[in-house]
PDB file of N, CA and C in Angstrom:
ATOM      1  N   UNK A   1     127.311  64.618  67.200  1.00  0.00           N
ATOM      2  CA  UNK A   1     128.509  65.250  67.723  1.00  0.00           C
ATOM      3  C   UNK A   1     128.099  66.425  68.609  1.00  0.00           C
ATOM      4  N   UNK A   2     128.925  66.871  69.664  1.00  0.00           N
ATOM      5  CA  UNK A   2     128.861  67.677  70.934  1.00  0.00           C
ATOM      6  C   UNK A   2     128.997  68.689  70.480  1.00  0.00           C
ATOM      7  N   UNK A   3     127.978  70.099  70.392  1.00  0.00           N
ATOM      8  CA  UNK A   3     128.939  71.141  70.375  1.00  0.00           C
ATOM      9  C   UNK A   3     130.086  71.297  71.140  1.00  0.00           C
ATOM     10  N   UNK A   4     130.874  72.345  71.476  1.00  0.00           N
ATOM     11  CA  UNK A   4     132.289  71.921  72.735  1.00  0.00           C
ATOM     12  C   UNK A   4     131.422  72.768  73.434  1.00  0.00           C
ATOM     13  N   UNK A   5     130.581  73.889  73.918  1.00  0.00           N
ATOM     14  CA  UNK A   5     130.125  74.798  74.427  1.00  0.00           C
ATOM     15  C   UNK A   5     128.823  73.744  75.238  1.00  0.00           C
ATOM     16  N   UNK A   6     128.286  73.001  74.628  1.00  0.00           N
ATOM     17  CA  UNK A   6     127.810  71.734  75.491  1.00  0.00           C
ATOM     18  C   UNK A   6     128.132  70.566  76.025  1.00  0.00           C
ATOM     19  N   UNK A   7     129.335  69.902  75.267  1.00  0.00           N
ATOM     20  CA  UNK A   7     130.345  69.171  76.032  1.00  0.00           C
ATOM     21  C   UNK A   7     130.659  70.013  77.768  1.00  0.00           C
ATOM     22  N   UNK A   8     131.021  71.363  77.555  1.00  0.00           N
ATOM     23  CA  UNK A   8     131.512  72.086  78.447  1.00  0.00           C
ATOM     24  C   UNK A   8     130.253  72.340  80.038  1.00  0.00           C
ATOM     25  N   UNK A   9     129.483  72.167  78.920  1.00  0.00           N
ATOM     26  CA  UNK A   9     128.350  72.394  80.244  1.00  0.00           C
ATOM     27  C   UNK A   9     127.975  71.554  80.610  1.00  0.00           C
ATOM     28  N   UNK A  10     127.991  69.954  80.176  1.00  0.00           N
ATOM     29  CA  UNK A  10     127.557  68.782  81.035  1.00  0.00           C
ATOM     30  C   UNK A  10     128.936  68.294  81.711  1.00  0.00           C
ATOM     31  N   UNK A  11     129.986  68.889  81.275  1.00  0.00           N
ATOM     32  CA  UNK A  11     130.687  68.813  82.592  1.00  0.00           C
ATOM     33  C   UNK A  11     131.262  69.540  83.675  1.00  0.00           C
ATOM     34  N   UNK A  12     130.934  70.221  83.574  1.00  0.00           N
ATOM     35  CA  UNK A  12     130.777  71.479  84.759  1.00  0.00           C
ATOM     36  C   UNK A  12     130.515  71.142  86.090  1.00  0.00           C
ATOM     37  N   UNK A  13     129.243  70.433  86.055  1.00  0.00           N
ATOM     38  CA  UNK A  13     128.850  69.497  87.550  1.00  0.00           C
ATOM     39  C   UNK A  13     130.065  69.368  88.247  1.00  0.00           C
ATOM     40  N   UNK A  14     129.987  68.256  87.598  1.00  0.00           N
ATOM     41  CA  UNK A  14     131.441  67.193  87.994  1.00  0.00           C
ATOM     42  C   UNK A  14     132.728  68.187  88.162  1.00  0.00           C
ATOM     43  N   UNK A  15     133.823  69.057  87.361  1.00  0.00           N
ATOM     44  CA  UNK A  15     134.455  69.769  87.281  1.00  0.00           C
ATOM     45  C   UNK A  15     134.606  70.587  88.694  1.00  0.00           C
ATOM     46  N   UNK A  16     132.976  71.120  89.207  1.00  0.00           N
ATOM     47  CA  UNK A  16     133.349  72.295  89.924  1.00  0.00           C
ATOM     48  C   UNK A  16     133.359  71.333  91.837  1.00  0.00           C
ATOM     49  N   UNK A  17     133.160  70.191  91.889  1.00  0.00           N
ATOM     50  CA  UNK A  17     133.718  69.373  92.713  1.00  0.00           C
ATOM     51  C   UNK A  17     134.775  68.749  92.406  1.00  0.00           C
ATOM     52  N   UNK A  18     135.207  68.986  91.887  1.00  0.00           N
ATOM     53  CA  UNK A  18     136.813  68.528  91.622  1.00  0.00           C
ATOM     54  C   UNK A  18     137.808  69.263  92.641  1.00  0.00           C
ATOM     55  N   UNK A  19     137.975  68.724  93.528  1.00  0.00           N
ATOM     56  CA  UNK A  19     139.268  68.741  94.533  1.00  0.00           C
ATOM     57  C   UNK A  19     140.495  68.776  94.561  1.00  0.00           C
ATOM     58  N   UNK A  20     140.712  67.794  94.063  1.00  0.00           N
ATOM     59  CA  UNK A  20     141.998  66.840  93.818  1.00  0.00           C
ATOM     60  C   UNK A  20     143.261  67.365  92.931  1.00  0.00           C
ATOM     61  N   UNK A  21     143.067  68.846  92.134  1.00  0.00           N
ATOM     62  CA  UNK A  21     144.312  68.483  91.457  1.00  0.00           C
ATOM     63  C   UNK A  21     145.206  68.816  91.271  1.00  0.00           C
ATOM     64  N   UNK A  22     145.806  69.403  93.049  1.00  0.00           N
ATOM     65  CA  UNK A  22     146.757  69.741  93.037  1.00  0.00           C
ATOM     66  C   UNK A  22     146.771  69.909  94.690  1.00  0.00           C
ATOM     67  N   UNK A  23     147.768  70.328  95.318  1.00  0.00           N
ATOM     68  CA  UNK A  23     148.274  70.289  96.726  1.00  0.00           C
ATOM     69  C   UNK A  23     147.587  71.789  97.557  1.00  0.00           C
ATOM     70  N   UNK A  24     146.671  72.360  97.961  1.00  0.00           N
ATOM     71  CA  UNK A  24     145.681  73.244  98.453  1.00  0.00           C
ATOM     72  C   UNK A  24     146.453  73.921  99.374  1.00  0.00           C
ATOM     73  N   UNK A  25     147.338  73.359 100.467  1.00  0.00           N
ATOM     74  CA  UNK A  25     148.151  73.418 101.284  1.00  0.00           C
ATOM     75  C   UNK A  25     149.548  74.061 100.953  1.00  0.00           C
ATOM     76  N   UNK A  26     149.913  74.008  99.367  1.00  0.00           N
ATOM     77  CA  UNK A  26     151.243  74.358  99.149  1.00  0.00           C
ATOM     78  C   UNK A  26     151.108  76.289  98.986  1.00  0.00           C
ATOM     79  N   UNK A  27     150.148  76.932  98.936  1.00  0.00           N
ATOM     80  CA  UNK A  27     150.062  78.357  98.902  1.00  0.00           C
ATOM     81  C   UNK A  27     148.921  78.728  97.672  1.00  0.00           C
ATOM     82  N   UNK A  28     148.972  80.259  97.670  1.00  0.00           N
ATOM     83  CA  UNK A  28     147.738  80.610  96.654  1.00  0.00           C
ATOM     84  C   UNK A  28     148.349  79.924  95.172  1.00  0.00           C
ATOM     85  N   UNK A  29     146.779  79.719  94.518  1.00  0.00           N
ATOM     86  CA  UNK A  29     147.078  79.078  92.861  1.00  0.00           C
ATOM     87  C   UNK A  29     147.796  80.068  92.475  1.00  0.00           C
ATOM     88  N   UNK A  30     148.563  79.663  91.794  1.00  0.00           N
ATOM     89  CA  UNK A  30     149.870  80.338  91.003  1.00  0.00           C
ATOM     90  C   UNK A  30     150.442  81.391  90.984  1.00  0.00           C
ATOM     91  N   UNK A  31     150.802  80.867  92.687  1.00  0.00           N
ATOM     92  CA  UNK A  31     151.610  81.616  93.323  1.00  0.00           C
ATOM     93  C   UNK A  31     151.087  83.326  93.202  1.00  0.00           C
ATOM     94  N   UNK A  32     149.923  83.032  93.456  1.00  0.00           N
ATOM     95  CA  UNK A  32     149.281  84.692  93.969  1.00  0.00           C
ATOM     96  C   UNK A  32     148.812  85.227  92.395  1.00  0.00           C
ATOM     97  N   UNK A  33     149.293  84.951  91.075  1.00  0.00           N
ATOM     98  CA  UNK A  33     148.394  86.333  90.189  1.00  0.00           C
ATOM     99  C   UNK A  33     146.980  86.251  90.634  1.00  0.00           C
ATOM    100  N   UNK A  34     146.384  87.295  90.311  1.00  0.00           N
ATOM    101  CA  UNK A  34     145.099  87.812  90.145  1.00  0.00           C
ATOM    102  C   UNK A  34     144.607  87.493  89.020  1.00  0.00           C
ATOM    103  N   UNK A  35     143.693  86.488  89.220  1.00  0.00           N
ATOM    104  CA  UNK A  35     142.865  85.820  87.892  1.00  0.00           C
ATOM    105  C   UNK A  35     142.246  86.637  87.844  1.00  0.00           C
ATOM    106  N   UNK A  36     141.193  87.490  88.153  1.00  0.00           N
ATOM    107  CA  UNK A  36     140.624  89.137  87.522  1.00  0.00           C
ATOM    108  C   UNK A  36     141.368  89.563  86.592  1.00  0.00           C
ATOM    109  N   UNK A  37     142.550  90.158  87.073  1.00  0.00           N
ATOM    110  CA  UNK A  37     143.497  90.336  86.966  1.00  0.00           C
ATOM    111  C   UNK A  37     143.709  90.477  85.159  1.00  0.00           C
ATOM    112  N   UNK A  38     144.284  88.852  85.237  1.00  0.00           N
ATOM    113  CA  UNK A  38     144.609  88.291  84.060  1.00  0.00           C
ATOM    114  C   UNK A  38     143.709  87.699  83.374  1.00  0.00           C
ATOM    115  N   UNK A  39     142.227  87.966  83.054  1.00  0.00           N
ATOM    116  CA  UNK A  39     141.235  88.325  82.266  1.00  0.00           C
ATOM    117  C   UNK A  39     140.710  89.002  81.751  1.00  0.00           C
ATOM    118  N   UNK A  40     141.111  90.441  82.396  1.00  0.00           N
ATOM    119  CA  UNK A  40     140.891  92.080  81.965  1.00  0.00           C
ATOM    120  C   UNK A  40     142.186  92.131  81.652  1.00  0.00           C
ATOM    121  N   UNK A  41     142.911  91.837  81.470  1.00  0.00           N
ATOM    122  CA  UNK A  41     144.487  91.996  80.680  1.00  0.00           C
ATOM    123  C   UNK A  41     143.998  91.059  79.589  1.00  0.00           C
ATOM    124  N   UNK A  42     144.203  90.153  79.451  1.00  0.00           N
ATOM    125  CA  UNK A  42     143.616  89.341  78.386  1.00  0.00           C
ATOM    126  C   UNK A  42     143.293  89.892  76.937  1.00  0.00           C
ATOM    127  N   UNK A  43     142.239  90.962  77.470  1.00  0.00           N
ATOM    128  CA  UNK A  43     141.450  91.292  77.327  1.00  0.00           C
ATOM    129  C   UNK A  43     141.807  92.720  76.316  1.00  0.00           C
ATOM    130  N   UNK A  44     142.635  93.490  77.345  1.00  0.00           N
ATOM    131  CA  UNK A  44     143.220  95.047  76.283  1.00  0.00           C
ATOM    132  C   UNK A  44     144.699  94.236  76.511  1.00  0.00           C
ATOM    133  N   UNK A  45     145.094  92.864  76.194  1.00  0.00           N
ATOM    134  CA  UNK A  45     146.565  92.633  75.251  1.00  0.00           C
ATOM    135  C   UNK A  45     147.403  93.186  76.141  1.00  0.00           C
ATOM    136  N   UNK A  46     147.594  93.081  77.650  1.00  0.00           N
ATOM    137  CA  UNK A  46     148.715  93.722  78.238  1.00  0.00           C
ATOM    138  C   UNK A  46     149.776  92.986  78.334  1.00  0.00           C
ATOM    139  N   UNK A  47     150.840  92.648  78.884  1.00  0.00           N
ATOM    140  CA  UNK A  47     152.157  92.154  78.847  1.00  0.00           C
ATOM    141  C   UNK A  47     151.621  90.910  80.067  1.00  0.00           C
ATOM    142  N   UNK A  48     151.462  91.778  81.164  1.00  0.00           N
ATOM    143  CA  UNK A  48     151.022  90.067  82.789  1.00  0.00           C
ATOM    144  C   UNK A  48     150.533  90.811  83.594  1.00  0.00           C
ATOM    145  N   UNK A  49     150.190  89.722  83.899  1.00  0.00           N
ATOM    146  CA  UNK A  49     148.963  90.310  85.242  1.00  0.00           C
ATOM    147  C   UNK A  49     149.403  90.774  86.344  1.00  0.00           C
ATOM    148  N   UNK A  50     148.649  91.446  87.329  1.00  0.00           N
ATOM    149  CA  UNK A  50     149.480  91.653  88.478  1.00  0.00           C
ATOM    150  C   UNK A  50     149.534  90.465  89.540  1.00  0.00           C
ATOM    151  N   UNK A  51     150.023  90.627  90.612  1.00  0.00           N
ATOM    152  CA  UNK A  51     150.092  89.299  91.683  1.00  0.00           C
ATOM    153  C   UNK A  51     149.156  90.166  92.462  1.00  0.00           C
ATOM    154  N   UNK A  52     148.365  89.123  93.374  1.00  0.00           N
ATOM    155  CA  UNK A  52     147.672  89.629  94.414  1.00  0.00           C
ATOM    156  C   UNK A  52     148.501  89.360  95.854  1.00  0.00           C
ATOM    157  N   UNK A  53     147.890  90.084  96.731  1.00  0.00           N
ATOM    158  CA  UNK A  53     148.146  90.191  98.414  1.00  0.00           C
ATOM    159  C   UNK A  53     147.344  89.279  99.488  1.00  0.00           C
ATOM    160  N   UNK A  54     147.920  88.968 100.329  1.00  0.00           N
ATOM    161  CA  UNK A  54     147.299  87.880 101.284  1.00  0.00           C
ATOM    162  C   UNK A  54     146.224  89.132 101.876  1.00  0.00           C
ATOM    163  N   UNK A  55     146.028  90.089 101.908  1.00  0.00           N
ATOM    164  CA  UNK A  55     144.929  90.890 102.412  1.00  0.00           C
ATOM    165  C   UNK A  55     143.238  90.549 101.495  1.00  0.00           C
ATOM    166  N   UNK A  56     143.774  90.405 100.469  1.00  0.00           N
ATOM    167  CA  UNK A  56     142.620  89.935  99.531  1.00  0.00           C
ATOM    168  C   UNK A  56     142.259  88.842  98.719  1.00  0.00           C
ATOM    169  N   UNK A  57     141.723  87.754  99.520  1.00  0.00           N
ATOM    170  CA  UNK A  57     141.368  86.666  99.259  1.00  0.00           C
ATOM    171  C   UNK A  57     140.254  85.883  99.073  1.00  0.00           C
ATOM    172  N   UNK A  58     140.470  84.768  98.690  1.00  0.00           N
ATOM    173  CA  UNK A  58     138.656  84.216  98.083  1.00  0.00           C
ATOM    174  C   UNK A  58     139.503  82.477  97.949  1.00  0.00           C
ATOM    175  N   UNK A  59     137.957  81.544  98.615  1.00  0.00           N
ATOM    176  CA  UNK A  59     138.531  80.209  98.710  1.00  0.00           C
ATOM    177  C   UNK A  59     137.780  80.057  97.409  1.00  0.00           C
ATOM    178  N   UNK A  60     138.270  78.576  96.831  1.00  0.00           N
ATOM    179  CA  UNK A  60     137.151  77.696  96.125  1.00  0.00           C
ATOM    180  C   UNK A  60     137.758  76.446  96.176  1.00  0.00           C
ATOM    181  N   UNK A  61     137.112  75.645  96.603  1.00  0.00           N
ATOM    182  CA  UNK A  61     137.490  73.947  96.847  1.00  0.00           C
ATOM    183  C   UNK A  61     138.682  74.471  97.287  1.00  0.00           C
ATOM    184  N   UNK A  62     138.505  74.520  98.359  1.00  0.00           N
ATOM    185  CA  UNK A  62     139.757  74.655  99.245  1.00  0.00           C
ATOM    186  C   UNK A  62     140.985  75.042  98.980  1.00  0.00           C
ATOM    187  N   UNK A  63     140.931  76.071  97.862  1.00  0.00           N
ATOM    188  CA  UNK A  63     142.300  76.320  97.004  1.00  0.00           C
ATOM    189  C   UNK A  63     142.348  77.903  97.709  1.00  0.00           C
ATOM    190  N   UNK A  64     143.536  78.436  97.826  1.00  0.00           N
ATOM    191  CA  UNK A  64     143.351  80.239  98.093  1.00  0.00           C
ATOM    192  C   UNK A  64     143.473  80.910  96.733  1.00  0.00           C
ATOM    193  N   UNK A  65     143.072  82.136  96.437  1.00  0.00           N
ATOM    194  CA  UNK A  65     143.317  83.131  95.712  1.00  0.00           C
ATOM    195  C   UNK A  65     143.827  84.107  95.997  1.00  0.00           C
ATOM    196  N   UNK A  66     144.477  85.091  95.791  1.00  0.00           N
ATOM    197  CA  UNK A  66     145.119  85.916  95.733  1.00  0.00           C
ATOM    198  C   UNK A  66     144.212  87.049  94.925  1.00  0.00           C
ATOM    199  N   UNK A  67     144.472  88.593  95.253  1.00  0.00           N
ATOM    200  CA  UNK A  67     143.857  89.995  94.277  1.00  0.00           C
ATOM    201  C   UNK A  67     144.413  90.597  94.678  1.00  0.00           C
ATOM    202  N   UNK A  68     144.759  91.435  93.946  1.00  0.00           N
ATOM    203  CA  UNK A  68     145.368  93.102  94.425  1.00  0.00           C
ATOM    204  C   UNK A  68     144.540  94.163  94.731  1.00  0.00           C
ATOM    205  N   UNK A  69     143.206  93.668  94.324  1.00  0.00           N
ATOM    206  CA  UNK A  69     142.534  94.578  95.240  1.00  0.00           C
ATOM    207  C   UNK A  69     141.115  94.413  95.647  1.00  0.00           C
ATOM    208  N   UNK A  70     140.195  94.466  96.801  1.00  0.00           N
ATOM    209  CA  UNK A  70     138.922  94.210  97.300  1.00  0.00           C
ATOM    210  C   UNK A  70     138.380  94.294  96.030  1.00  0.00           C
ATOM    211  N   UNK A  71     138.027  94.653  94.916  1.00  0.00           N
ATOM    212  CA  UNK A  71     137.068  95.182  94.021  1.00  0.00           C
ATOM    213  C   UNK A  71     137.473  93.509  93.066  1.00  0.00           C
ATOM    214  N   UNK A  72     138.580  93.246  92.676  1.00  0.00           N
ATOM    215  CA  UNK A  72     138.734  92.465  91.797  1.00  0.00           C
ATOM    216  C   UNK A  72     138.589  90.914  92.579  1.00  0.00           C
ATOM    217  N   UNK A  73     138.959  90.740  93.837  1.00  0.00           N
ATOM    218  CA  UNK A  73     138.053  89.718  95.688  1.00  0.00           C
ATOM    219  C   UNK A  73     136.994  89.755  95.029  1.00  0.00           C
ATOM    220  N   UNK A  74     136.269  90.827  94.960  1.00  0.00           N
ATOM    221  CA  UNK A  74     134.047  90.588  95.290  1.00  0.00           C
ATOM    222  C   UNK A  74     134.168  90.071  93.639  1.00  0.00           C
ATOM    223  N   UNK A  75     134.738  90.689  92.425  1.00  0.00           N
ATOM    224  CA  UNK A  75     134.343  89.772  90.652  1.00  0.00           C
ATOM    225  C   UNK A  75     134.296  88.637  91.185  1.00  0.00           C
ATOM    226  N   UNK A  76     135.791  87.849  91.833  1.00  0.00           N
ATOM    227  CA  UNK A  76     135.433  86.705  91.975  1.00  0.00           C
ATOM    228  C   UNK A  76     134.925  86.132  92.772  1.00  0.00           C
ATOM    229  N   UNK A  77     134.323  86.483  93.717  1.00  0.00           N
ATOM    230  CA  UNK A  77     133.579  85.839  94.286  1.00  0.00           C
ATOM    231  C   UNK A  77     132.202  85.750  93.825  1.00  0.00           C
ATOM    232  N   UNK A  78     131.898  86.788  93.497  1.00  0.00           N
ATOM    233  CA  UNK A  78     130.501  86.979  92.840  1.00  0.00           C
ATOM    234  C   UNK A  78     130.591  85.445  91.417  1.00  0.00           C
ATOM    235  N   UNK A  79     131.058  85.257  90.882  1.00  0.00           N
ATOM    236  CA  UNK A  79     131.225  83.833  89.847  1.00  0.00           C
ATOM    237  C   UNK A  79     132.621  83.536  89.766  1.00  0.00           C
ATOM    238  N   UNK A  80     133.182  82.810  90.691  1.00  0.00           N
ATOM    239  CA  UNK A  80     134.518  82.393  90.872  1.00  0.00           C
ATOM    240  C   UNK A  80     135.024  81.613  89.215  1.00  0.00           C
ATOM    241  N   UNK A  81     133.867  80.491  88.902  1.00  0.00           N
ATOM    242  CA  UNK A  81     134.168  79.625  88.149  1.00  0.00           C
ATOM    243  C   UNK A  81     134.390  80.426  86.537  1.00  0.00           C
ATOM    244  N   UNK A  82     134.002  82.074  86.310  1.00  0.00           N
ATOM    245  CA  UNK A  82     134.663  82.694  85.446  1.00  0.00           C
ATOM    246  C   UNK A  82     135.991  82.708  84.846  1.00  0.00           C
ATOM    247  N   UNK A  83     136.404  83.024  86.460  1.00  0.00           N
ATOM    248  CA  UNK A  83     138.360  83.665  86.723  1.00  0.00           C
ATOM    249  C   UNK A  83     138.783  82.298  86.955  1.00  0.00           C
ATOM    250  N   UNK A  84     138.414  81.438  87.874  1.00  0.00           N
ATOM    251  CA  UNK A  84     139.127  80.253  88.124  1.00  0.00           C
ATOM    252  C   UNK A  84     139.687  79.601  86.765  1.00  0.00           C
ATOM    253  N   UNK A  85     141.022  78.929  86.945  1.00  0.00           N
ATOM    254  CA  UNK A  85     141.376  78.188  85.802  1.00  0.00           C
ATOM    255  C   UNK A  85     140.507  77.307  84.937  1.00  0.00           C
ATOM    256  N   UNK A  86     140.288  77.088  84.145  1.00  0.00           N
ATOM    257  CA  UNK A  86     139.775  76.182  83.472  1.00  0.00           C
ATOM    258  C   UNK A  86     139.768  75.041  84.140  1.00  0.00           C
ATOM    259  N   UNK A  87     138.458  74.041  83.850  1.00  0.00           N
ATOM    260  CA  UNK A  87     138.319  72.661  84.022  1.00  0.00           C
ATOM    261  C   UNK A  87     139.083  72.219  85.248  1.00  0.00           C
ATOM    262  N   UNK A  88     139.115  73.218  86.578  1.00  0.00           N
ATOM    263  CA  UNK A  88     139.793  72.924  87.618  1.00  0.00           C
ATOM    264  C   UNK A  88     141.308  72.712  87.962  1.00  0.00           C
ATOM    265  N   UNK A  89     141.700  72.764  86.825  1.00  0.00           N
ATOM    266  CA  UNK A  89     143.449  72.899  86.871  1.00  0.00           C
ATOM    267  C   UNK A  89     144.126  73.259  87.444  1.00  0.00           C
ATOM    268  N   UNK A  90     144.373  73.789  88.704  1.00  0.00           N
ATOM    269  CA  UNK A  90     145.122  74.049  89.810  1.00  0.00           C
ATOM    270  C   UNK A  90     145.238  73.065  90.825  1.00  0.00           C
TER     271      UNK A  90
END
């Protein structure tokens, strides 16, 4: 049996070419929050995250992101696949 923490890492490959699963074209993933954001909230238990601004952005597989601010842009860019949704879900 798989640990899930190694299940998780032999599919990762595959996962972080994953394109497909959802419309790239329809605006930022969900609708602009700041996945930074809403991981350091997470985190000290706050109520929601903030939304980010079209001034501060970051692609991955052709999806946009949204931040509210340059500093919480460079987290994710520096390891997108942190903040990004899980298992490509957007």
């Amino acid at each position: 049996m798989l640990h899930s923490a190694t299940f998780i890492a032999l599919l990762a490959p595959s996962l972080a070419d994953k394109t497909d699963c959802s419309d790239p074209d329809y605006g930022p993933v969900l609708s602009g929050v700041d996945f930074v954001d809403l991981q350091e909230i997470k985190q000290e238990s706050v109520d929601a995250p903030d939304l980010g601004v079209a001034d501060f952005t970051a692609q991955l597989n052709g999806f946009s992101f949204w931040f509210k601010s340059a500093a919480n842009q460079a987290k994710f860019e520096a390891d997108p696949w942190k903040y990004a949704p899980a298992f490509g879900g957007f």
